[in-house]
Protein backbone atom coordinates (compact mmCIF):
# COMPACT_ATOMS: atom_id res chain seq x y z
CA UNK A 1 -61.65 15.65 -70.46
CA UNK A 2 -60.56 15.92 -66.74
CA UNK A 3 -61.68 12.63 -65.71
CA UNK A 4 -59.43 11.21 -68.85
CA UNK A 5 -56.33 13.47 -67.54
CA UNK A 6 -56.86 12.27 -63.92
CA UNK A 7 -56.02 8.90 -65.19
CA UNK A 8 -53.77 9.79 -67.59
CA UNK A 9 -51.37 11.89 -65.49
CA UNK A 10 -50.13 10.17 -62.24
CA UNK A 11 -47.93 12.86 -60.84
CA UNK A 12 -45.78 12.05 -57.55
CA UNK A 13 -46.87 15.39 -55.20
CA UNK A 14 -49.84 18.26 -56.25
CA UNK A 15 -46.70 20.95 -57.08
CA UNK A 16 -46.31 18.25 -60.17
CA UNK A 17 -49.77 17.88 -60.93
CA UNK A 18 -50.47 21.78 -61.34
CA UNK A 19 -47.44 21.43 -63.74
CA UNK A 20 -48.81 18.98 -65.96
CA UNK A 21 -52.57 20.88 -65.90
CA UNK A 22 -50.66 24.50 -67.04
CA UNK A 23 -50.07 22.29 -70.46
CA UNK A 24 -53.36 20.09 -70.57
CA UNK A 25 -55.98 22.40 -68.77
CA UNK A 26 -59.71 21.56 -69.73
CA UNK A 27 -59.60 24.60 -72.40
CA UNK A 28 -61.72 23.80 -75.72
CA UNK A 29 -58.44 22.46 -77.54
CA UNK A 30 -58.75 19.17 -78.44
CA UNK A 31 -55.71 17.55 -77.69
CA UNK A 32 -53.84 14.18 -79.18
CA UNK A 33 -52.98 11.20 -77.10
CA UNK A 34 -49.42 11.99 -77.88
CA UNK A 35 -49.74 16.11 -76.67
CA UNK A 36 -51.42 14.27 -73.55
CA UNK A 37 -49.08 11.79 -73.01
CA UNK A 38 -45.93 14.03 -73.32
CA UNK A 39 -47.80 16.12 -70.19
CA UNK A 40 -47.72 13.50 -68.39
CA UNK A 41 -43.95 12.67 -69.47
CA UNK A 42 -42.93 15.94 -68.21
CA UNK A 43 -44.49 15.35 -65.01
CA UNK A 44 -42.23 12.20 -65.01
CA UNK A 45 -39.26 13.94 -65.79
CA UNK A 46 -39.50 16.75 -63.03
CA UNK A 47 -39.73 13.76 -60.79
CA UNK A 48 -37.09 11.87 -61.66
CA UNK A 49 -34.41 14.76 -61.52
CA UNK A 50 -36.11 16.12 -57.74
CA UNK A 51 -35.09 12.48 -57.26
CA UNK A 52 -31.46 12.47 -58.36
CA UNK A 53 -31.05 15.58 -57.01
CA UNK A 54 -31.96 14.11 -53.64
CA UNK A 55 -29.57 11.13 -53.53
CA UNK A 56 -26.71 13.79 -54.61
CA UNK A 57 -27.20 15.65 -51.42
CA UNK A 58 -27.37 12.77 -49.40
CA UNK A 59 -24.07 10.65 -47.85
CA UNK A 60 -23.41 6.88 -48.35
CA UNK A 61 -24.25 6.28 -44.82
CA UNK A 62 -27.51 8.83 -44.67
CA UNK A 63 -30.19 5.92 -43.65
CA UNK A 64 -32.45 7.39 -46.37
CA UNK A 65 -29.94 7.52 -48.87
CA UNK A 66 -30.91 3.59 -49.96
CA UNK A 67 -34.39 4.80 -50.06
CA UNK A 68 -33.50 7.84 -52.20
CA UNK A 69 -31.78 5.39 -54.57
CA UNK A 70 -34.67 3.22 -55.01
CA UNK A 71 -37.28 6.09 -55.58
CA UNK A 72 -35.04 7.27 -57.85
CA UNK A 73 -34.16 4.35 -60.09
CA UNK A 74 -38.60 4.16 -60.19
CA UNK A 75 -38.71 7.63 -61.19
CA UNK A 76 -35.82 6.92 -63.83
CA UNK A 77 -37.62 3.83 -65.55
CA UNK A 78 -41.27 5.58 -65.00
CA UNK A 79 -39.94 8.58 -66.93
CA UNK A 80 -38.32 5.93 -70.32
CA UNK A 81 -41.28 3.88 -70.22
CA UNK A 82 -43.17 7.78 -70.43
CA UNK A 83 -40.86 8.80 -73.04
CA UNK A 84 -41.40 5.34 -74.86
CA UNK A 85 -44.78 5.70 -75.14
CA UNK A 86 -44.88 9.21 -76.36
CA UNK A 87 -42.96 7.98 -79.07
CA UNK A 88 -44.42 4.49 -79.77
CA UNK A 89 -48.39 6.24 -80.49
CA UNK A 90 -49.45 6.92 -83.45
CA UNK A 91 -49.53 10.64 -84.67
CA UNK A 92 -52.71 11.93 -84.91
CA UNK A 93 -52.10 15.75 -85.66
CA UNK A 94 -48.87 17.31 -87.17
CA UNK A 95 -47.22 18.80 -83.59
CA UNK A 96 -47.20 15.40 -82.11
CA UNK A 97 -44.07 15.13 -84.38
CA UNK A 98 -41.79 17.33 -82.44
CA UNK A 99 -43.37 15.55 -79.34
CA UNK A 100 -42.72 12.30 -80.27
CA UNK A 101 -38.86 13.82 -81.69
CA UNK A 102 -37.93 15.29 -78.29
CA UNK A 103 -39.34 12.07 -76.46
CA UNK A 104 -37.33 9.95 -78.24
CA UNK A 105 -34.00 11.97 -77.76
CA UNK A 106 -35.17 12.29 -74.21
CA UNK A 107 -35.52 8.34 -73.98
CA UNK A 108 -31.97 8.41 -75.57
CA UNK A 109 -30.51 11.00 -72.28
CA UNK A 110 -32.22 8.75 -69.76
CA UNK A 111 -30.17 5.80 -70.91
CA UNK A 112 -26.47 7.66 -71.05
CA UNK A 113 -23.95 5.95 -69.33
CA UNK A 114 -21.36 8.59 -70.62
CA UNK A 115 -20.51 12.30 -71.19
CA UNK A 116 -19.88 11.86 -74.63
CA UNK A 117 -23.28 10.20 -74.98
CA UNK A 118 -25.01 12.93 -73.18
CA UNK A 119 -23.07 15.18 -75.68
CA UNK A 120 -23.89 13.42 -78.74
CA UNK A 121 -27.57 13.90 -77.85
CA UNK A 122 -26.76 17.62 -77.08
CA UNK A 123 -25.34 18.23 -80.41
CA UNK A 124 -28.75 16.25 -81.88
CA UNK A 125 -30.90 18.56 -80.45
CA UNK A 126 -29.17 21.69 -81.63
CA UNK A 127 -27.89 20.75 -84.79
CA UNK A 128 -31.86 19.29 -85.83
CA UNK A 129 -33.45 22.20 -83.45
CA UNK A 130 -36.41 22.39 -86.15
CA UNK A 131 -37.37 18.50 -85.18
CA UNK A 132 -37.82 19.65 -81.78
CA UNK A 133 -39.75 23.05 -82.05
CA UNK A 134 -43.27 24.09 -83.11
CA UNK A 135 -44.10 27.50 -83.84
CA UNK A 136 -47.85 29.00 -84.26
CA UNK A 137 -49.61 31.91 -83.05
CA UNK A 138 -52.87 29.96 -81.78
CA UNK A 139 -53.29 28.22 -78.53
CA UNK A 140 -52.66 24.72 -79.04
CA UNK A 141 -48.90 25.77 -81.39
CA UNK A 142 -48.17 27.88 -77.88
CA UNK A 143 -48.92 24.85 -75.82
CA UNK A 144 -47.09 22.87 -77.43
CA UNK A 145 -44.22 25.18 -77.82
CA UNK A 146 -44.57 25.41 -74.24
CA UNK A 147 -44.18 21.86 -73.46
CA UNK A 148 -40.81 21.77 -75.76
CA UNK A 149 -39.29 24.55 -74.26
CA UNK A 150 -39.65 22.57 -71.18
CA UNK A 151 -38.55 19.47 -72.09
CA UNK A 152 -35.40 21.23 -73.58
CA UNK A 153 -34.91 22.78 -69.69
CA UNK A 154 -35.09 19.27 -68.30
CA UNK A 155 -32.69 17.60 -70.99
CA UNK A 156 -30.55 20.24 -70.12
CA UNK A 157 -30.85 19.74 -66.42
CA UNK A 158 -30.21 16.04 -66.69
CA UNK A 159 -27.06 16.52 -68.42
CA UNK A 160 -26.27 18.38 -65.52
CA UNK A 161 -26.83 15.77 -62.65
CA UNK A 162 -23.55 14.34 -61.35
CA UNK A 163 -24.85 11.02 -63.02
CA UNK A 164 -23.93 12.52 -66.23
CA UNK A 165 -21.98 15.58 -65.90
CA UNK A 166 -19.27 13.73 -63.26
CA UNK A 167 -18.24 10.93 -65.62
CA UNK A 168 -16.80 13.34 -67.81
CA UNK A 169 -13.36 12.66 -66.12
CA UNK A 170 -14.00 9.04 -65.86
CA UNK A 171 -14.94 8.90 -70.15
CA UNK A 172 -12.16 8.17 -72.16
CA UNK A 173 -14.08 8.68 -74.79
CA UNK A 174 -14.53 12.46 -73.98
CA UNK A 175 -11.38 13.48 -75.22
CA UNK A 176 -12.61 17.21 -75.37
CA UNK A 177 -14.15 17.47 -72.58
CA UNK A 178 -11.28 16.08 -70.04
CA UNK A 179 -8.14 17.65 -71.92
CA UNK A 180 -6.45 16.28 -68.91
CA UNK A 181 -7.81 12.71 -69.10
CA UNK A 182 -6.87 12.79 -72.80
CA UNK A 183 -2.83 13.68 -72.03
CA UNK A 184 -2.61 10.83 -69.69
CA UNK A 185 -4.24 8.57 -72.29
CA UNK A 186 -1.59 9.18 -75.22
CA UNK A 187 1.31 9.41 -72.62
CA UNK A 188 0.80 5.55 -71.74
């Protein structure tokens, strides 16, 4: 099993790599392609926000800021192609459904190119909060409610980036959200 999750999880630095092994250790569960897959997502997904996160702090005219922006934008399409996959396999076992649920909403976030998007999602995820949970008592249910909880921290953290979170006064279409933006729109 450890020679199969050395090839199946690809992580950018070791910090990463620990991550992904706290959810897929070598312990006697046997795990889906999916459950493994959605590790390695994860993994993906911590990446691409460090990333982001980078090329916020940096200026225009930082000499590594074009480099941020590329490593970045690889991070961003490593981490759909991830969730893509997650949600493309076939289910083998009944938790890869919230796996494959929360991959695909996931896939959805990566894509916004609004608040209101980024909302829409938000308001998928807690109205539907049963397709995106597993509950159990043994150790594969806590894993995997593990890995959800996680992948709820990260959607949340996305929608926080200034990628999504700053066009909220540049969306017209986020009436609630920009009060302000809405007034000027029925005044014209």
């Amino acid at each position: 099993m450890t020679d199969m999750m050395s090839t199946m999880l690809p992580c950018a630095d070791e910090a990463a790599s620990d991550a992904v092994s706290s959810f897929a250790s070598s312990s006697p569960l046997t795990l889906s392609p999916v459950t493994l897959q959605f590790a390695s997502l994860l993994c993906a997904l911590d990446t691409a926000v460090e990333a982001e996160r980078d090329i916020e702090c940096a200026g225009a005219f930082d000499p590594a800021y074009s480099d941020g922006c590329d490593a970045a934008e690889h991070a961003w399409a490593r981490a759909a192609d991830l969730c893509r996959s997650v949600f493309e396999l076939p289910a083998q076992i009944a938790s890869d459904a919230p796996l494959q649920n929360m991959a695909e909403l996931l896939h959805f976030v990566l894509g916004c190119e609004s608040h209101a998007e980024y909302c829409g999602a938000e308001d998928r995820l807690l109205s539907d909060a049963g397709s995106y949970n597993w509950f159990g008592h043994d150790p594969l249910s806590r894993r995997i409610s593990a890995m959800l909880a996680r992948a709820t921290e990260t959607f949340y953290e996305i929608g926080a980036l200034e990628m999504i979170a700053g066009l909220v006064g540049l969306d017209p279409s986020a009436g609630a959200d920009a009060p302000e933006l809405s007034a000027l729109l029925a005044a014209e």
